[in-house]
Protein backbone atom coordinates (compact mmCIF):
# COMPACT_ATOMS: atom_id res chain seq x y z
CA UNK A 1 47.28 28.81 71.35
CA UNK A 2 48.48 31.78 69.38
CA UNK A 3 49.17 31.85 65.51
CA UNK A 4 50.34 34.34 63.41
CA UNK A 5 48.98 36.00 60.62
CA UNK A 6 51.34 34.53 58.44
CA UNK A 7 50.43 31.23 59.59
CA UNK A 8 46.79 31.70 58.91
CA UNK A 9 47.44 33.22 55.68
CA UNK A 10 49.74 29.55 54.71
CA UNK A 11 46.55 26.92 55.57
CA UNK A 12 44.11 29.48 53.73
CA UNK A 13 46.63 30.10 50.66
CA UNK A 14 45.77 33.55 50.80
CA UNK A 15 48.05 36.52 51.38
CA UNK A 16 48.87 39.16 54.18
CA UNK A 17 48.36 42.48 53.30
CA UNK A 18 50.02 44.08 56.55
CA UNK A 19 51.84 42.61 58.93
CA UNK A 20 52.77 38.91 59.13
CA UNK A 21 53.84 38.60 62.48
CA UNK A 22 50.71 39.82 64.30
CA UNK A 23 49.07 37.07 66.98
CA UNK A 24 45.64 36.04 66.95
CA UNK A 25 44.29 33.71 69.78
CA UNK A 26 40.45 33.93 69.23
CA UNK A 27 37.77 33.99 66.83
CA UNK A 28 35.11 36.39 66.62
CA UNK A 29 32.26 38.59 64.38
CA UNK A 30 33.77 41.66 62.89
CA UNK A 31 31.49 44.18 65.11
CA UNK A 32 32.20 42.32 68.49
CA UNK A 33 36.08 41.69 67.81
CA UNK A 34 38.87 43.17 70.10
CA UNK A 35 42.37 42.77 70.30
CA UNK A 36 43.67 39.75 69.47
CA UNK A 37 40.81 38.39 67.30
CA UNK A 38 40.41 37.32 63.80
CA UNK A 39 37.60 37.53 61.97
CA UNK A 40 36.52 37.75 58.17
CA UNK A 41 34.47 40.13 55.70
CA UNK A 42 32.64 38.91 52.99
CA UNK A 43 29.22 40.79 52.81
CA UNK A 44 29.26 44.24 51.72
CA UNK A 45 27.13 45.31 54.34
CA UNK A 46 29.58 44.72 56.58
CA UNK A 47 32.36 46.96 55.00
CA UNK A 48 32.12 50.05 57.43
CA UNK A 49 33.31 47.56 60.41
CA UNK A 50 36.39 47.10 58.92
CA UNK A 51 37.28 50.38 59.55
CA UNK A 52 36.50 50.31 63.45
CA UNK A 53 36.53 46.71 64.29
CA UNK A 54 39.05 46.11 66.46
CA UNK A 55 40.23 42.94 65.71
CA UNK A 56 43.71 42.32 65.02
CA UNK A 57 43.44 40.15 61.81
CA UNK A 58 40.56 40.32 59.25
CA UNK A 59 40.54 38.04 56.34
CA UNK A 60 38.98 39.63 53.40
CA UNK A 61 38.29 38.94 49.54
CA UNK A 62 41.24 39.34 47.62
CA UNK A 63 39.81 41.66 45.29
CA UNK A 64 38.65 44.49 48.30
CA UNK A 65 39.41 48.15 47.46
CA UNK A 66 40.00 49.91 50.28
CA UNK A 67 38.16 53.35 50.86
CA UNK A 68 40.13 54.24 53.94
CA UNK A 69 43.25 53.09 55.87
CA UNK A 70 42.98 50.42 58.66
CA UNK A 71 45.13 49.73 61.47
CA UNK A 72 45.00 46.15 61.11
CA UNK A 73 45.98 43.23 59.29
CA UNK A 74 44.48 41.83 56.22
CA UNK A 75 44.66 38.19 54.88
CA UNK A 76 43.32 38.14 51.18
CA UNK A 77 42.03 35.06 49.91
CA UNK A 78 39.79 34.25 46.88
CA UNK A 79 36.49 33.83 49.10
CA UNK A 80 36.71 35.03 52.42
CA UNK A 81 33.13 33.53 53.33
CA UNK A 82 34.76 29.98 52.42
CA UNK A 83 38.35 30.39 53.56
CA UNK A 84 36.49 31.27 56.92
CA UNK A 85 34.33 28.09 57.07
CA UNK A 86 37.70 26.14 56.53
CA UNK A 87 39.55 28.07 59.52
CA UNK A 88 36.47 27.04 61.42
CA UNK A 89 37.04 23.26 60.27
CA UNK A 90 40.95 23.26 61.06
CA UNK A 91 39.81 24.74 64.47
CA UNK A 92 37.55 22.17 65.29
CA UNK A 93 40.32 19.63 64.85
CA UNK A 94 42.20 21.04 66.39
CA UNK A 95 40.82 21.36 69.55
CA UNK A 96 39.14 17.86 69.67
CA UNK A 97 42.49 16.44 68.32
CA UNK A 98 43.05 14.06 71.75
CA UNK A 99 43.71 10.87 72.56
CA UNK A 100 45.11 8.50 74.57
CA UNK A 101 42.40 6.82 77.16
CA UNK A 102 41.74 8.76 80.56
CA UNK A 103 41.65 7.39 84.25
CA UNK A 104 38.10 5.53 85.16
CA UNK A 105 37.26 4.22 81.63
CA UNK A 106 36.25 0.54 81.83
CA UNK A 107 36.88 -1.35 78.10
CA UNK A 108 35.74 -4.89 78.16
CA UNK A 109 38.85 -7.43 77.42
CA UNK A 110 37.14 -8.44 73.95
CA UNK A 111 37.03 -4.59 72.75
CA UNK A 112 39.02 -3.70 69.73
CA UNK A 113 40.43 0.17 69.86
CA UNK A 114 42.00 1.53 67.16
CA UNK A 115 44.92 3.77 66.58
CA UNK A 116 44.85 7.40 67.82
CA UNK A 117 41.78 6.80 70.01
CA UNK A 118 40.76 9.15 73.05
CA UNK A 119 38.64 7.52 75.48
CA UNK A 120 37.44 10.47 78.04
CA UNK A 121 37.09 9.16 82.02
CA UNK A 122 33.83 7.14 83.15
CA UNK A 123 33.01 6.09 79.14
CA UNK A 124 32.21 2.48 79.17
CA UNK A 125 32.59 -0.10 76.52
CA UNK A 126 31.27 -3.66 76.56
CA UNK A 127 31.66 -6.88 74.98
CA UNK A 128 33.11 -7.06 71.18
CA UNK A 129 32.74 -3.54 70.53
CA UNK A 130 35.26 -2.28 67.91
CA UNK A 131 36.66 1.24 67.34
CA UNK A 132 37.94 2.36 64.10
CA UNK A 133 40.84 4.51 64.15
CA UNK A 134 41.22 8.23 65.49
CA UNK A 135 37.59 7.66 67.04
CA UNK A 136 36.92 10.45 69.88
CA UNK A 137 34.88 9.06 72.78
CA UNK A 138 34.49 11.63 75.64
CA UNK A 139 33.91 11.75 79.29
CA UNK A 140 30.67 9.51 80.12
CA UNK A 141 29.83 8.00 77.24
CA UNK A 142 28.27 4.56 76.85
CA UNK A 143 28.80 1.91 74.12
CA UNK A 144 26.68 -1.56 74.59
CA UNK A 145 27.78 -4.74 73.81
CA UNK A 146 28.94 -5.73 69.77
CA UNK A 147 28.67 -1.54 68.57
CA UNK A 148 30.87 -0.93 65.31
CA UNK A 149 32.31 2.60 65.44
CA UNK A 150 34.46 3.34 62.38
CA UNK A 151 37.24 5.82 61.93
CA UNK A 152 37.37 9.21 62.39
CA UNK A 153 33.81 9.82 64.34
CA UNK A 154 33.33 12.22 67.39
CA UNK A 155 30.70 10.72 70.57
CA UNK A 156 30.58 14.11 72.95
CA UNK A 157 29.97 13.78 76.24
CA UNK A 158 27.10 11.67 77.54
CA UNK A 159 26.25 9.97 74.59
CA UNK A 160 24.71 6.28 74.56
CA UNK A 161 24.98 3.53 72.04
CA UNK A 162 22.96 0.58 72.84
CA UNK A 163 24.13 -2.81 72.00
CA UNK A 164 24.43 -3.91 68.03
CA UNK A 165 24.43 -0.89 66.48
CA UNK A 166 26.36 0.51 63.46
CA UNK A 167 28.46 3.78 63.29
CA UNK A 168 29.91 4.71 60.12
CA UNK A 169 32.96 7.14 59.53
CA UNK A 170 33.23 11.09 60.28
CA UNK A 171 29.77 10.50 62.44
CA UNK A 172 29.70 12.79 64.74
CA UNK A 173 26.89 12.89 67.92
CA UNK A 174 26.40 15.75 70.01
CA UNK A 175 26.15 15.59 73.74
CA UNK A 176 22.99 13.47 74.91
CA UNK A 177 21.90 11.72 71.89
CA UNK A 178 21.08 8.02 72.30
CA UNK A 179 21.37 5.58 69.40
CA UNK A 180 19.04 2.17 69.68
CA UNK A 181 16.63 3.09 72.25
CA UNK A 182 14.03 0.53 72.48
CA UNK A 183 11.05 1.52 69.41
CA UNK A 184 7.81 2.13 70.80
CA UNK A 185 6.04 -1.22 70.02
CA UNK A 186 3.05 -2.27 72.47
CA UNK A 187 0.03 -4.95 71.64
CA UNK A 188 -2.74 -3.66 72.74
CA UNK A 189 -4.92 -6.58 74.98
CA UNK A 190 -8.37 -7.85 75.47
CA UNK A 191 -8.40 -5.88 79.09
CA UNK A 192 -7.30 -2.62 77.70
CA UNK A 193 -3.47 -2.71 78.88
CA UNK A 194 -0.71 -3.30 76.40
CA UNK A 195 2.45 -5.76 76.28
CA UNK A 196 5.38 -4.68 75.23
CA UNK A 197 6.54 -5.64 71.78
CA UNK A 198 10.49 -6.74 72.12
CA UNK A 199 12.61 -4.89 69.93
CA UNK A 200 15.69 -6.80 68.91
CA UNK A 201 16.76 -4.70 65.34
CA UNK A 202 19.22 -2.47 65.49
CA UNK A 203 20.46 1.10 64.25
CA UNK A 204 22.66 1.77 61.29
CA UNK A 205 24.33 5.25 60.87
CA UNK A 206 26.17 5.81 57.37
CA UNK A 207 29.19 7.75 56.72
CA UNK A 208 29.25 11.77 57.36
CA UNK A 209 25.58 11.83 59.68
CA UNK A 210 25.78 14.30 61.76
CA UNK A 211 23.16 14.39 64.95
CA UNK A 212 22.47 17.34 67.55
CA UNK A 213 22.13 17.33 71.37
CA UNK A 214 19.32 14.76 72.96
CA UNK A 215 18.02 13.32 69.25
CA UNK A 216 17.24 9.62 70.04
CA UNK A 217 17.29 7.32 66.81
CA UNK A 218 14.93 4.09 68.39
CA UNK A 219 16.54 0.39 66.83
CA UNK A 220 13.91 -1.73 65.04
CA UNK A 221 11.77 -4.42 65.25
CA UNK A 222 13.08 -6.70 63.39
CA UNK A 223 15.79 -5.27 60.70
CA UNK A 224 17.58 -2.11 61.18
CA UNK A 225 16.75 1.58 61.55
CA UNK A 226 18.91 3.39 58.69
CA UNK A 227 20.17 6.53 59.04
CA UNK A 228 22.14 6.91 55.10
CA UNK A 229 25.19 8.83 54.15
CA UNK A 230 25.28 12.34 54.81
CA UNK A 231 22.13 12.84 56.48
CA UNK A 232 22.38 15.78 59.05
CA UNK A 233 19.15 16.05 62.38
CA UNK A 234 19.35 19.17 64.92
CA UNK A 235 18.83 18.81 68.38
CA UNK A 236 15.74 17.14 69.86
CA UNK A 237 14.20 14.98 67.55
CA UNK A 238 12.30 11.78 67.56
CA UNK A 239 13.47 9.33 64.64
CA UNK A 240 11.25 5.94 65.63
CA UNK A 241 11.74 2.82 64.90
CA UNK A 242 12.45 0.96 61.17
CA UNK A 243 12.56 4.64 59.81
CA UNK A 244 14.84 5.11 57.13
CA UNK A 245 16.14 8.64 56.12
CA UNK A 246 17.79 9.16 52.69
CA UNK A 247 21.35 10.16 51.85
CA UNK A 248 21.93 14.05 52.42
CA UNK A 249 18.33 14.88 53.74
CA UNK A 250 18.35 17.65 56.85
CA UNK A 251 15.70 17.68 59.62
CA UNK A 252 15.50 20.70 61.89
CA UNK A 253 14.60 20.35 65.58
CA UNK A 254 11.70 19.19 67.44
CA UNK A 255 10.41 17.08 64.82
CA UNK A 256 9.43 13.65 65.15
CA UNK A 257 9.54 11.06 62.34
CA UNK A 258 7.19 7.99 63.19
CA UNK A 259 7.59 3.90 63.02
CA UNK A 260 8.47 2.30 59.36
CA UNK A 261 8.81 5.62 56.98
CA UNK A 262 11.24 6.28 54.62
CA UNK A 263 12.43 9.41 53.66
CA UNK A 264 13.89 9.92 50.11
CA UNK A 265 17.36 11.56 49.69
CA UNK A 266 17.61 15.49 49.54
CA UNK A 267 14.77 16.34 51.58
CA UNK A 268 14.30 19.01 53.82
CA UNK A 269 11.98 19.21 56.85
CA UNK A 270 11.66 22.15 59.06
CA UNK A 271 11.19 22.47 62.97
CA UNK A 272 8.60 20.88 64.71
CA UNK A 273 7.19 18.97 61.28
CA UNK A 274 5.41 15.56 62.79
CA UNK A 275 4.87 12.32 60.16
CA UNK A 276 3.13 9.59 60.49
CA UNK A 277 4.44 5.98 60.20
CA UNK A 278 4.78 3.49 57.61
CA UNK A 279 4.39 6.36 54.73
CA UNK A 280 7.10 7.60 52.21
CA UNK A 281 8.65 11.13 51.35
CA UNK A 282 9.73 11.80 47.80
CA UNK A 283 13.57 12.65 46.92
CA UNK A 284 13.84 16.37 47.43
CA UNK A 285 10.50 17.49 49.21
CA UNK A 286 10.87 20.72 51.19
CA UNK A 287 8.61 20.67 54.14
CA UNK A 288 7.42 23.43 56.36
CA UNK A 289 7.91 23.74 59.81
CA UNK A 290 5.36 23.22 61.91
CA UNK A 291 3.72 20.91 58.88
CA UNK A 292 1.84 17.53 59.67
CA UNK A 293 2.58 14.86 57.27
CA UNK A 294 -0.43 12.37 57.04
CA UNK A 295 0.06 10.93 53.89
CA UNK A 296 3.04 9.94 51.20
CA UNK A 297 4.55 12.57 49.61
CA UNK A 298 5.19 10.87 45.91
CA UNK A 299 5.99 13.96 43.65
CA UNK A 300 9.64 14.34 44.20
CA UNK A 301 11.07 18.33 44.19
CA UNK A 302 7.61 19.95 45.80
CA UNK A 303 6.92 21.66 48.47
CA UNK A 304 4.71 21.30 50.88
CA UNK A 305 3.07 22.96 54.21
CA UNK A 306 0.42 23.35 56.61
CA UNK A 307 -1.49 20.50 59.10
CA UNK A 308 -2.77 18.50 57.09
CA UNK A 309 -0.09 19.29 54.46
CA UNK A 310 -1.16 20.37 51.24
CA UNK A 311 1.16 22.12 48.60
CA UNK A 312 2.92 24.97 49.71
CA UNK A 313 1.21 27.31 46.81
CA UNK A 314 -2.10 26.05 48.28
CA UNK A 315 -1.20 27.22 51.65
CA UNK A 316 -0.11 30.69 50.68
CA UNK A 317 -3.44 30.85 49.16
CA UNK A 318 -5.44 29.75 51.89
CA UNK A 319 -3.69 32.17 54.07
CA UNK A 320 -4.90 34.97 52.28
CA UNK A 321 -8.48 33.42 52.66
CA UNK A 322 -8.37 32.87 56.55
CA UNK A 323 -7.26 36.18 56.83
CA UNK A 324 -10.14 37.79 54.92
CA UNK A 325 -12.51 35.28 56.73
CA UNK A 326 -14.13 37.94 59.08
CA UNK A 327 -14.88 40.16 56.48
CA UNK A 328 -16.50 37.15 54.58
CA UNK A 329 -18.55 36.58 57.41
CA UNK A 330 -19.93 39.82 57.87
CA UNK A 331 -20.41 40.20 54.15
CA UNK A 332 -22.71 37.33 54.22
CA UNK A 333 -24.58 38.90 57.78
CA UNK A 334 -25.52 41.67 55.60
CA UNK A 335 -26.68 39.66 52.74
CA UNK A 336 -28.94 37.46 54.88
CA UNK A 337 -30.03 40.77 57.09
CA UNK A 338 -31.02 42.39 53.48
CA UNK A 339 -32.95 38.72 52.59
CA UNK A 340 -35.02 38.77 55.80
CA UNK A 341 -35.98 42.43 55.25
CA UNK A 342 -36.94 41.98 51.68
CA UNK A 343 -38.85 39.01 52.82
C-alpha cells in the first residue's frame, strides 16, 4: 500500500513542508532509507542524514532550521520521535487488521466468536471458549476448552492456551508462547522418585500484557497464576506457577520467576535475573540482569544486583574490590615474606 505525504501528514496533524503528493510504501532508519521510504529525525545527531538520506519523506520537528536545501519532503509535527511511534502503531493495525475465519479451522459448536474476528487456518478452539470482539487468532493456534479471550487481543501464530484460562483486552502473545502449562509440582517419595502434583488452577492475564516469543506462564495449583494490567515479559521466560506479577512491571528475557512469588507493580528486572519461590518484590525495585534473587525485596524504589543480590551501590563497590583483589593478595605475600624474615 502506498500513501501520500499528505496523508501521513493528516493522521500525524503535522504539516508538509514540500510536496504533498509524494508516495511512500515503506518504513525505514534515516541512514538506510531509499526511494520510496519514510522515516523521521528527532536526535540532533542525526541531522547531517537529512541532507543525503535518500528517503522520499522525512518527518521532522516542527521547529527544524534548515542549514541546507533537501530534495525531499518534510512532514513537521510537534515531536517527531512521538508522531513516529504513532505511525508505527497505525501500521501495526493496519496490517494485522483481518478477519473473517480461514479454511481448516475447527471451532467447537458451544464456542462464542465475536464480531470482527479472524481465525487463521489449522487454529483450534474447544468447548465453551468465548472470543471478545475484533480478537486476532492466527494460523495454528490452540485454545483449550472454557478460555475467555476479550476484545481487541492479538494470538500470533502457534500460540497455545490451555483449558480455563483468562485473557483480558489488547493482550497480545507473540508466536510460541503457551499460557497454563502444567506448574512444576512433584512429591518427592520414600524410594527417591517423585509423583506428580495435579495442577488444576488456572492463568489470568489482565488488560494491556504484552508477552514475547516462547514465554510460558505455568497455571496454578490451586487458584490462579496472575499476570495484572499492563505488565509487559520479552521472549523466553519462565513465569511458574501461583506467581503473581504487578500492574506495569517489565521483565527482560531469559529470566525465570519461580512457584508462589509476587511481584509488586512498577518493577523492573533485567535479562537472565532468576528468583526464588514463594518470596515478594517491592513496588518499583530495579533489578540487574544476570541478578539472583534469594530473598524478599521489601524496600520499595531500590535497586538491586549481583548473585546473591545485595544493593546495587554495594555491588559497584565490591566491584572495585574484586578488581584490586590480586594486588591485595600480593600486598599481603610481601607482608608475610617481610614477617618470616624478621622472624
Amino acid at each position: 500500500m502506498q500513501f501520500s505525504a499528505e496523508q501521513i501528514a493528516t493522521i500525524l496533524k503535522g504539516s508538509v513542508d514540500g510536496n504533498p503528493e509524494t508516495q511512500v510504501h515503506k518504513l525505514a532508519k534515516i541512514e538506510e532509507a531509499d526511494q520510496g521510504s519514510l522515516t523521521f529525525l528527532s536526535n540532533p545527531k542525526y541531522e547531517t542524514f537529512l541532507y543525503s538520506t535518500n528517503a522520499s519523506v522525512v518527518i521532522v520537528n516542527e521547529d527544524l532550521i534548515l542549514t541546507k536545501p533537501v530534495d525531499l519532503t518534510l512532514i513537521r509535527v510537534k515531536n517527531a520521535y512521538l508522531a513516529f511511534t504513532e505511525l508505527l502503531k497505525f501500521y501495526v493495525q493496519f496490517q494485522t487488521n483481518k478477519s473473517g475465519r480461514e479454511e481448516f479451522t475447527v471451532v467447537h459448536e458451544t464456542a462464542v466468536v465475536g464480531e470482527n474476528c479472524y481465525i487463521g487456518a489449522f487454529s483450534y478452539l474447544g468447548k465453551n471458549v468465548k472470543i471478545g470482539d475484533n480478537v486476532k487468532i492466527y494460523p495454528h493456534v490452540y485454545i483449550g476448552d472454557d478460555v475467555q479471550i476479550d476484545d481487541d487481543s492479538i494470538l500470533f501464530p502457534g500460540v497455545r492456551v490451555y483449558n480455563s484460562c483468562l485473557i483480558g483486552k489488547h493482550v497480545t502473545l507473540h508466536s510460541g508462547v503457551i499460557i497454563g502449562s502444567d506448574g512444576f509440582g512433584f512429591a518427592p517419595l520414600e524410594d527417591g522418585s517423585f509423583e506428580k502434583i495435579p495442577q488444576i488452577g488456572n492463568v489470568i492475564l489482565e488488560d494491556n500484557v504484552e508477552i514475547g516469543s516462547n514465554t510460558t506462564v505455568d497455571r496454578a495449583t490451586l487458584g490462579s497464576t496472575i499476570i495484572r494490567e499492563g505488565v509487559k515479559l520479552d521472549n523466553l521466560i519462565q513465569i511458574a506457577h501461583n506467581v503473581e506479577i504487578g500492574k506495569n512491571t517489565v521483565v527482560a528475557a531469559q529470566a525465570g520467576i519461580s512457584g508462589s512469588t509476587k511481584v509488586g507493580e512498577q518493577v523492573v528486572i533485567g535479562g537472565q535475573v532468576g528468583v526464588v519461590g514463594h518470596i515478594s518484590i517491592a513496588k518499583g525495585s530495579q533489578i540487574q540482569a544476570q541478578s539472583g534473587i534469594n530473598r524478599a525485596i521489601e524496600l520499595e524504589n531500590r535497586k538491586w544486583a549481583g548473585s546473591p543480590s545485595s544493593s546495587y551501590t554495594a555491588q559497584l563497590r565490591s566491584q572495585v574490590l574484586y578488581a584490586k583483589l590480586p594486588e591485595l593478595e600480593k600486598r599481603i605475600q610481601e607482608l608475610e615474606q617481610k614477617l618470616n624474615n624478621h622472624n
